[in-house]
Protein backbone atom coordinates (compact mmCIF):
# COMPACT_ATOMS: atom_id res chain seq x y z
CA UNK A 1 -4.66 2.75 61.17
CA UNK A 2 -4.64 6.70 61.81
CA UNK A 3 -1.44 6.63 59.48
CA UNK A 4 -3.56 5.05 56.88
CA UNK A 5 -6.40 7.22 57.24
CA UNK A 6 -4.04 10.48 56.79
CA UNK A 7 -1.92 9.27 53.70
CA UNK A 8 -6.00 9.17 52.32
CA UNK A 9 -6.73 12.39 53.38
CA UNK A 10 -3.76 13.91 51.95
CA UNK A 11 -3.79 11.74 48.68
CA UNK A 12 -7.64 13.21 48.31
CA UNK A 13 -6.85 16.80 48.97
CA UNK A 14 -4.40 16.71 46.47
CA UNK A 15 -6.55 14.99 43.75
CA UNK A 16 -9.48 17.38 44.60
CA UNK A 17 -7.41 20.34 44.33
CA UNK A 18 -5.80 19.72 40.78
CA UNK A 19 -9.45 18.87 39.50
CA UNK A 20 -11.42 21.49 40.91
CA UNK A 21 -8.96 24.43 39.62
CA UNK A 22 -9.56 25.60 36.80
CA UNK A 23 -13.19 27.02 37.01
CA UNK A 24 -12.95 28.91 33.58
CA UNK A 25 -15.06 27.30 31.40
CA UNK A 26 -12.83 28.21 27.77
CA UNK A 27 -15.33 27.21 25.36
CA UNK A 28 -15.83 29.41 22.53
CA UNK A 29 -14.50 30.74 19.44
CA UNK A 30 -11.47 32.83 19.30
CA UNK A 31 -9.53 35.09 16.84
CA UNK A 32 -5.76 34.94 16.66
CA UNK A 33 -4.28 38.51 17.43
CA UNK A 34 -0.54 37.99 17.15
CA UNK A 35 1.94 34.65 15.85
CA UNK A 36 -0.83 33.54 13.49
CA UNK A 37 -0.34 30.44 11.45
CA UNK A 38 -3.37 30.88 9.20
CA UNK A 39 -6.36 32.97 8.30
CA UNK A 40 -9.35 31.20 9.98
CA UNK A 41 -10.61 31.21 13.64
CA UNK A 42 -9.42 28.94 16.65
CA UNK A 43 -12.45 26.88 18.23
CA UNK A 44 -12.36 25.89 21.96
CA UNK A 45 -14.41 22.88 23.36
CA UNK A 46 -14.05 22.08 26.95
CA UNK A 47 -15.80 18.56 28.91
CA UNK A 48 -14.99 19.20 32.24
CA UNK A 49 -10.91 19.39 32.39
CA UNK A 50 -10.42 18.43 29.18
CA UNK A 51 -10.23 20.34 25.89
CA UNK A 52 -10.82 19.83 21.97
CA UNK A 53 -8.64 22.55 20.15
CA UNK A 54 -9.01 23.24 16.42
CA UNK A 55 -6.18 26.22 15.46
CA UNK A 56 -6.53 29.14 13.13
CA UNK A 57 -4.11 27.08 10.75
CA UNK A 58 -7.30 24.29 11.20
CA UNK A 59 -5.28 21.89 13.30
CA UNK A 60 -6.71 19.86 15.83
CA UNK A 61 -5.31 18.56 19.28
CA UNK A 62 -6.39 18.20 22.90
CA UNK A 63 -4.87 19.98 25.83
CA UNK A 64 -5.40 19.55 29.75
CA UNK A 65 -4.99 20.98 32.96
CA UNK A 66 -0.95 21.91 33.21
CA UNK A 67 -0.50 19.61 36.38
CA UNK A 68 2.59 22.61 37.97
CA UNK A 69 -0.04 25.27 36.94
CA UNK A 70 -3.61 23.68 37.08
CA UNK A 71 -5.02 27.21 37.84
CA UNK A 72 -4.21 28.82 35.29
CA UNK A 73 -2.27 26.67 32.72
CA UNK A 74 -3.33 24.34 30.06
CA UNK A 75 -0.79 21.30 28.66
CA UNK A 76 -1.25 21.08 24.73
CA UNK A 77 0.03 17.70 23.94
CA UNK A 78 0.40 17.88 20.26
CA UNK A 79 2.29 21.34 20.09
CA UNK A 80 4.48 19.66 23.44
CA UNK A 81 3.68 23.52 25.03
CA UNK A 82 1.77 25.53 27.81
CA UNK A 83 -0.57 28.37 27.32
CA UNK A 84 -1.82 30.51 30.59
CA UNK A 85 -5.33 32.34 29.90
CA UNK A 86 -6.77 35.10 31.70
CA UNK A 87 -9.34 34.65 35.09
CA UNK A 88 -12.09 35.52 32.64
CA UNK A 89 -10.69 33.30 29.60
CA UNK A 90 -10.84 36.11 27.22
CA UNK A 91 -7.53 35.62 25.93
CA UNK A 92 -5.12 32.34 25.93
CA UNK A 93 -1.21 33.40 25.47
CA UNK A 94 0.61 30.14 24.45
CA UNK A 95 4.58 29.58 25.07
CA UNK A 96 5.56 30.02 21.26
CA UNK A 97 4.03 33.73 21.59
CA UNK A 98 0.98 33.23 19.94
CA UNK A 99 -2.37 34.93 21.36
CA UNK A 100 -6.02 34.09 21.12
CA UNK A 101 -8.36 36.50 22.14
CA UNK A 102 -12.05 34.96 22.51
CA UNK A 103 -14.28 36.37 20.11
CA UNK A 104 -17.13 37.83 21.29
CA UNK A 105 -21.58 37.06 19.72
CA UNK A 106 -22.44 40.46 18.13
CA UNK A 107 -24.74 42.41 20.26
CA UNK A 108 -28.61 41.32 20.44
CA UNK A 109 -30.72 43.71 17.67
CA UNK A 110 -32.73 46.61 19.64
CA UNK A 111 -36.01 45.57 20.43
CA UNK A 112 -39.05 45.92 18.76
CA UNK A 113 -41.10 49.29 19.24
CA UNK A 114 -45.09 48.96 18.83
CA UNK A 115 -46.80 51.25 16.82
């Protein structure tokens, strides 16, 4: 029974781990800096460990978690490549060299003085 009860333990450790890794949430809109395939802007949709990519070239395809890397990798099934991104997700560098860098709401307008 206590054999039993450890297999669990270590078969939910290692589940809990892989989910609760990546804590960057990558959803946004970002510009492609260098390797671009096209002229318009790369969109970024994440539900929990999952994520909806659209490409600057307008391509979509979904991407997970990169199960060796979970912390700091994503898997992009359609392109059959890796991309790491940065602690703060501001920029995604994927295997074929190509780099997003998220881009950012244009600052809030001063306020208002009263007369």
């Amino acid at each position: 029974m206590k054999r039993v009860q450890l297999i669990i333990g270590v078969v939910a450790s290692l589940v809990a781990t892989g989910a609760a890794a990546q804590t960057v949430d990558l959803t946004g809109t970002y510009q492609c800096v260098q390797s671009c395939r096209g002229g318009m802007f790369a969109h970024i949709t994440q539900n929990g460990p999952e994520l909806n990519l659209v490409t600057e070239a307008g391509v979509a395809s979904r991407a997970w978690p990169d199960w060796f890397y979970p912390g700091s990798r994503i898997w992009i099934d359609a392109y059959n490549m890796s991309a790491v991104y940065t602690p703060d997700g501001f920029t995604i560098q994927f295997d074929n060299g190509t780099i997003w860098q998220r881009e950012l709401p244009p600052p809030p307008p001063p306020p208002r003085r009263a007369r």
